[in-house]
PDB file of N, CA and C in Angstrom:
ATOM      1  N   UNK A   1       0.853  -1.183   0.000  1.00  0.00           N
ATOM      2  CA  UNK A   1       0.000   0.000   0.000  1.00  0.00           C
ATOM      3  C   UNK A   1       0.894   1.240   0.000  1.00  0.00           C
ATOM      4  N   UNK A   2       0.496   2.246  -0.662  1.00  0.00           N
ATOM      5  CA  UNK A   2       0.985   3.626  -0.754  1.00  0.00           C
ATOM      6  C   UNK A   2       0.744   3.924   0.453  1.00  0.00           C
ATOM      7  N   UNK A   3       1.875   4.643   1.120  1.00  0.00           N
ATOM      8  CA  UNK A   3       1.861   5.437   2.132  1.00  0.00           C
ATOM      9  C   UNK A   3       1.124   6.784   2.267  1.00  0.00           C
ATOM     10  N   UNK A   4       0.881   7.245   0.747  1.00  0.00           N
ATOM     11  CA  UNK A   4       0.120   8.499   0.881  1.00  0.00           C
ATOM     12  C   UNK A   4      -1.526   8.441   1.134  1.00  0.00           C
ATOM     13  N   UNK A   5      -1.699   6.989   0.674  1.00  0.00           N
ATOM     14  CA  UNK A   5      -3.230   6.220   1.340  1.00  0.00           C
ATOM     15  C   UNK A   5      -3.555   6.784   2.346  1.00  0.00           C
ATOM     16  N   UNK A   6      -3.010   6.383   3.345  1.00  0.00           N
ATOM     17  CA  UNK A   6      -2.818   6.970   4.568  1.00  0.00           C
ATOM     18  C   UNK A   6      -3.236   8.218   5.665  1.00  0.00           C
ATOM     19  N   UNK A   7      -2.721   9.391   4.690  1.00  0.00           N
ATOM     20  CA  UNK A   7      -2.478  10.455   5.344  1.00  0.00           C
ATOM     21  C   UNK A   7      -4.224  10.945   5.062  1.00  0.00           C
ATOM     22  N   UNK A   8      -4.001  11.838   5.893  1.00  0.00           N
ATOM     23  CA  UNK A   8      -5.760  12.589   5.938  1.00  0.00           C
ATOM     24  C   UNK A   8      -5.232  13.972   5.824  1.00  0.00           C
ATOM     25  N   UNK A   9      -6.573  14.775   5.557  1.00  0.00           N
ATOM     26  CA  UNK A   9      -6.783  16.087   4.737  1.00  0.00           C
ATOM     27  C   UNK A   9      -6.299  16.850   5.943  1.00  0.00           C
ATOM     28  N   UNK A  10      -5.549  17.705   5.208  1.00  0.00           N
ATOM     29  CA  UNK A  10      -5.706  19.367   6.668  1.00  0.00           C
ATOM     30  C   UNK A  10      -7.129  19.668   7.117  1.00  0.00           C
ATOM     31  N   UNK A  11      -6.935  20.386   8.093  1.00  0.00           N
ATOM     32  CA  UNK A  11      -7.897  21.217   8.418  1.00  0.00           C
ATOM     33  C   UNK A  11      -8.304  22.059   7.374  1.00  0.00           C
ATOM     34  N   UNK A  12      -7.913  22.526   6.493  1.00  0.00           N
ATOM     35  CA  UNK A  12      -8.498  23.600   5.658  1.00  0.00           C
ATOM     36  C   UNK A  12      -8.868  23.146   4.715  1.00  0.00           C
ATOM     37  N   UNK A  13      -8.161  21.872   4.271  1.00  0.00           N
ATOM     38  CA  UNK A  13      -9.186  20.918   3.132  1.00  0.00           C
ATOM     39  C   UNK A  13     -10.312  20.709   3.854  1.00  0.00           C
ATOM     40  N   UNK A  14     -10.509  20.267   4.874  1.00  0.00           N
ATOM     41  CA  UNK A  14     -11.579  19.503   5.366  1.00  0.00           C
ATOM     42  C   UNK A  14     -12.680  20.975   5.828  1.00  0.00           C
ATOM     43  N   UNK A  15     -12.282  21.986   5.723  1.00  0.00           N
ATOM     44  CA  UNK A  15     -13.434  23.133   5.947  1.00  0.00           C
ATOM     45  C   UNK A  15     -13.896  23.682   4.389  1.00  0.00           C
ATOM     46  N   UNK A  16     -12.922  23.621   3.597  1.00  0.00           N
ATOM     47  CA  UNK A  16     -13.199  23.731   2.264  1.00  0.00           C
ATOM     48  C   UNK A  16     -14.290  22.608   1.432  1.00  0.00           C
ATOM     49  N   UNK A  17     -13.949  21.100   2.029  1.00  0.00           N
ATOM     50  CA  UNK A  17     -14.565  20.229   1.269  1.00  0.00           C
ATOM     51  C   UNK A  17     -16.680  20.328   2.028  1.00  0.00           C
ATOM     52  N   UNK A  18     -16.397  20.660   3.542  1.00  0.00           N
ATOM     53  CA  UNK A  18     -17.705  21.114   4.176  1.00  0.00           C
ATOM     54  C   UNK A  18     -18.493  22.615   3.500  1.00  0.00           C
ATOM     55  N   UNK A  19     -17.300  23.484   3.108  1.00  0.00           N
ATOM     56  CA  UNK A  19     -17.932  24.704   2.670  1.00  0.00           C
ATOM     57  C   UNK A  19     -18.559  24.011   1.091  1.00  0.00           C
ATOM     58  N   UNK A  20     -17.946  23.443   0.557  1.00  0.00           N
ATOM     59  CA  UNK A  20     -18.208  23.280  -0.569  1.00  0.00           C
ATOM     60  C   UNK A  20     -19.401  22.372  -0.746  1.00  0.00           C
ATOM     61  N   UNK A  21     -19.795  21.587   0.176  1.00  0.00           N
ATOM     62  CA  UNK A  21     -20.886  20.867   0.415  1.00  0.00           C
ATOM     63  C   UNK A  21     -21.868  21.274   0.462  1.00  0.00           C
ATOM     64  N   UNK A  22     -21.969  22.543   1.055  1.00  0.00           N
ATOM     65  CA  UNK A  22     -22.891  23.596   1.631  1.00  0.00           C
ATOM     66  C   UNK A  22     -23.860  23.854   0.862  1.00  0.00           C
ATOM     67  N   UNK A  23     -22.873  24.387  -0.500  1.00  0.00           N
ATOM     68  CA  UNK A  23     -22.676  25.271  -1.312  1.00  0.00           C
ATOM     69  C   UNK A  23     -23.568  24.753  -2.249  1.00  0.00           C
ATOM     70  N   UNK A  24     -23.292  22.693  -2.206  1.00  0.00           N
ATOM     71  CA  UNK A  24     -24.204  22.129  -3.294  1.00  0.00           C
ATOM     72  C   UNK A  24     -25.545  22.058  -3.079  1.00  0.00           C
ATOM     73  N   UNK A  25     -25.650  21.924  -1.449  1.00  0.00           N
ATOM     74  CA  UNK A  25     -26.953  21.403  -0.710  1.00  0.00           C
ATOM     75  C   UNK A  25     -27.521  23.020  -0.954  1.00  0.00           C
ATOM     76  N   UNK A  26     -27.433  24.225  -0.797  1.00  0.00           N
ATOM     77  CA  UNK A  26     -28.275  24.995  -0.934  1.00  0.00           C
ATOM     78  C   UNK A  26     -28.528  25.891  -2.700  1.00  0.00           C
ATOM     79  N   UNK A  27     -27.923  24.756  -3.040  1.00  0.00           N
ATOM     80  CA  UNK A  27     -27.831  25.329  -4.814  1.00  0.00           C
ATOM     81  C   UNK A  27     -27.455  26.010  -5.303  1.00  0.00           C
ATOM     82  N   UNK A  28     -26.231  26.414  -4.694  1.00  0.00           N
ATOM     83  CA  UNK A  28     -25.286  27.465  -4.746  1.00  0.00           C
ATOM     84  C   UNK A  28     -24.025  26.981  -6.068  1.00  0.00           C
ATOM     85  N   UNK A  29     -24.481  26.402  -6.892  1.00  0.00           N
ATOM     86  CA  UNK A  29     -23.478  25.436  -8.177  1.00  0.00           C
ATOM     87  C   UNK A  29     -24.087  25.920  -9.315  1.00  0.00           C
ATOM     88  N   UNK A  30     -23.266  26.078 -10.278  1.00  0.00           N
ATOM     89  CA  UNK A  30     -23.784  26.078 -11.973  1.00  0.00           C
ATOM     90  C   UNK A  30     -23.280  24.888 -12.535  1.00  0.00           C
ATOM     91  N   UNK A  31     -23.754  24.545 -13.657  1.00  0.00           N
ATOM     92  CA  UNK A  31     -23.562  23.718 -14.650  1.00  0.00           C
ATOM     93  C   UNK A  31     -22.014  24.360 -15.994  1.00  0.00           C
ATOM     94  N   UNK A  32     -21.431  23.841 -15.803  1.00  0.00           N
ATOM     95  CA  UNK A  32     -20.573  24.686 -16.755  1.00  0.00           C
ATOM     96  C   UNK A  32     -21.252  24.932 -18.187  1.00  0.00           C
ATOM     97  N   UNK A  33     -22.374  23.975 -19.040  1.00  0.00           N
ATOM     98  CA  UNK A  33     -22.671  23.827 -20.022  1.00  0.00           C
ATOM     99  C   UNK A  33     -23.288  25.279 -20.158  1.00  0.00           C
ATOM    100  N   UNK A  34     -23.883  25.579 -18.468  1.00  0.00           N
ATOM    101  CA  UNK A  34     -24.774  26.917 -18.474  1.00  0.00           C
ATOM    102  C   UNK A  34     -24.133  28.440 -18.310  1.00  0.00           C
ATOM    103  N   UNK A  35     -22.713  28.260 -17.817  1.00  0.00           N
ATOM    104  CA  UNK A  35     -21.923  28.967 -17.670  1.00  0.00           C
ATOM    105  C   UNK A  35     -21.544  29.897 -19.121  1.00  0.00           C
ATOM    106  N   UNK A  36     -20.770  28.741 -19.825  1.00  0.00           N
ATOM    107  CA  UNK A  36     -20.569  28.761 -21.371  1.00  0.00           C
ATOM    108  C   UNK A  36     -21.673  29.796 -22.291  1.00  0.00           C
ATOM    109  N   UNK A  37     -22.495  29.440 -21.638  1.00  0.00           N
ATOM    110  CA  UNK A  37     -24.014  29.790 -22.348  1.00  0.00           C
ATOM    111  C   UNK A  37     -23.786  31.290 -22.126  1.00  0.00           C
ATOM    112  N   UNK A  38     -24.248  31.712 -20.879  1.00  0.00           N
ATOM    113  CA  UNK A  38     -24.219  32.658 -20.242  1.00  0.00           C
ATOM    114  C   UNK A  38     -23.369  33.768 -20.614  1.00  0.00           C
ATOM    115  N   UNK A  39     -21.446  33.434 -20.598  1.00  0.00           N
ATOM    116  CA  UNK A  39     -20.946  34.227 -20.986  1.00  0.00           C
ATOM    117  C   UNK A  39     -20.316  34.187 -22.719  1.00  0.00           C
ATOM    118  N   UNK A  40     -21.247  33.389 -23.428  1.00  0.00           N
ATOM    119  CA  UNK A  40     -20.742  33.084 -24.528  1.00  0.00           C
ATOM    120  C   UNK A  40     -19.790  32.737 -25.120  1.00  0.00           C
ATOM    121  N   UNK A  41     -19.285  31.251 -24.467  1.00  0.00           N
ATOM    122  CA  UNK A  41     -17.814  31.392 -24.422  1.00  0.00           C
ATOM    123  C   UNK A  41     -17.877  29.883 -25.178  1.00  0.00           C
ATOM    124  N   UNK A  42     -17.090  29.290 -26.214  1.00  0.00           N
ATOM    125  CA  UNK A  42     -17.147  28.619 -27.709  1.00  0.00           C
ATOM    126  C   UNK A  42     -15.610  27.601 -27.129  1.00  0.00           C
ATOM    127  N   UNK A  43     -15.710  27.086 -26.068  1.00  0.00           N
ATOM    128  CA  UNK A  43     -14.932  25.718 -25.676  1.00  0.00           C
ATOM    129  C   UNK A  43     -15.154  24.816 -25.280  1.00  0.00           C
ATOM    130  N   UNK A  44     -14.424  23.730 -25.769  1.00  0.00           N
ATOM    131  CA  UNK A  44     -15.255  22.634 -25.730  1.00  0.00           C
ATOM    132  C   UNK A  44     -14.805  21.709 -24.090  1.00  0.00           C
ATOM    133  N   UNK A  45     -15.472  21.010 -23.626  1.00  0.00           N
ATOM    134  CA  UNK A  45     -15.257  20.647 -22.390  1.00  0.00           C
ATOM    135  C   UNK A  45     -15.609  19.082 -22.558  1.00  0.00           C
TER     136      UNK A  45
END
């Protein structure tokens, strides 16, 4: 086994990965397809 298996997130990953959770649960996310749209922007993803 990789030793980096192992290791666990900082503290600031782990407030980042909760903020970011947040963020999905109160629908606080775009769709990039809608993004694109939005600012008219012609790349492909």
């Amino acid at each position: 086994m990789i030793n980096e298996d192992k290791k666990e997130f900082s503290e600031e990953t782990k407030r980042n990965i909760a903020k970011s959770l947040e963020d999905i649960k109160k629908g606080r996310i775009h769709k990039l397809e809608d993004i694109k749209k939005e600012l008219k922007l012609k790349i492909s993803s």
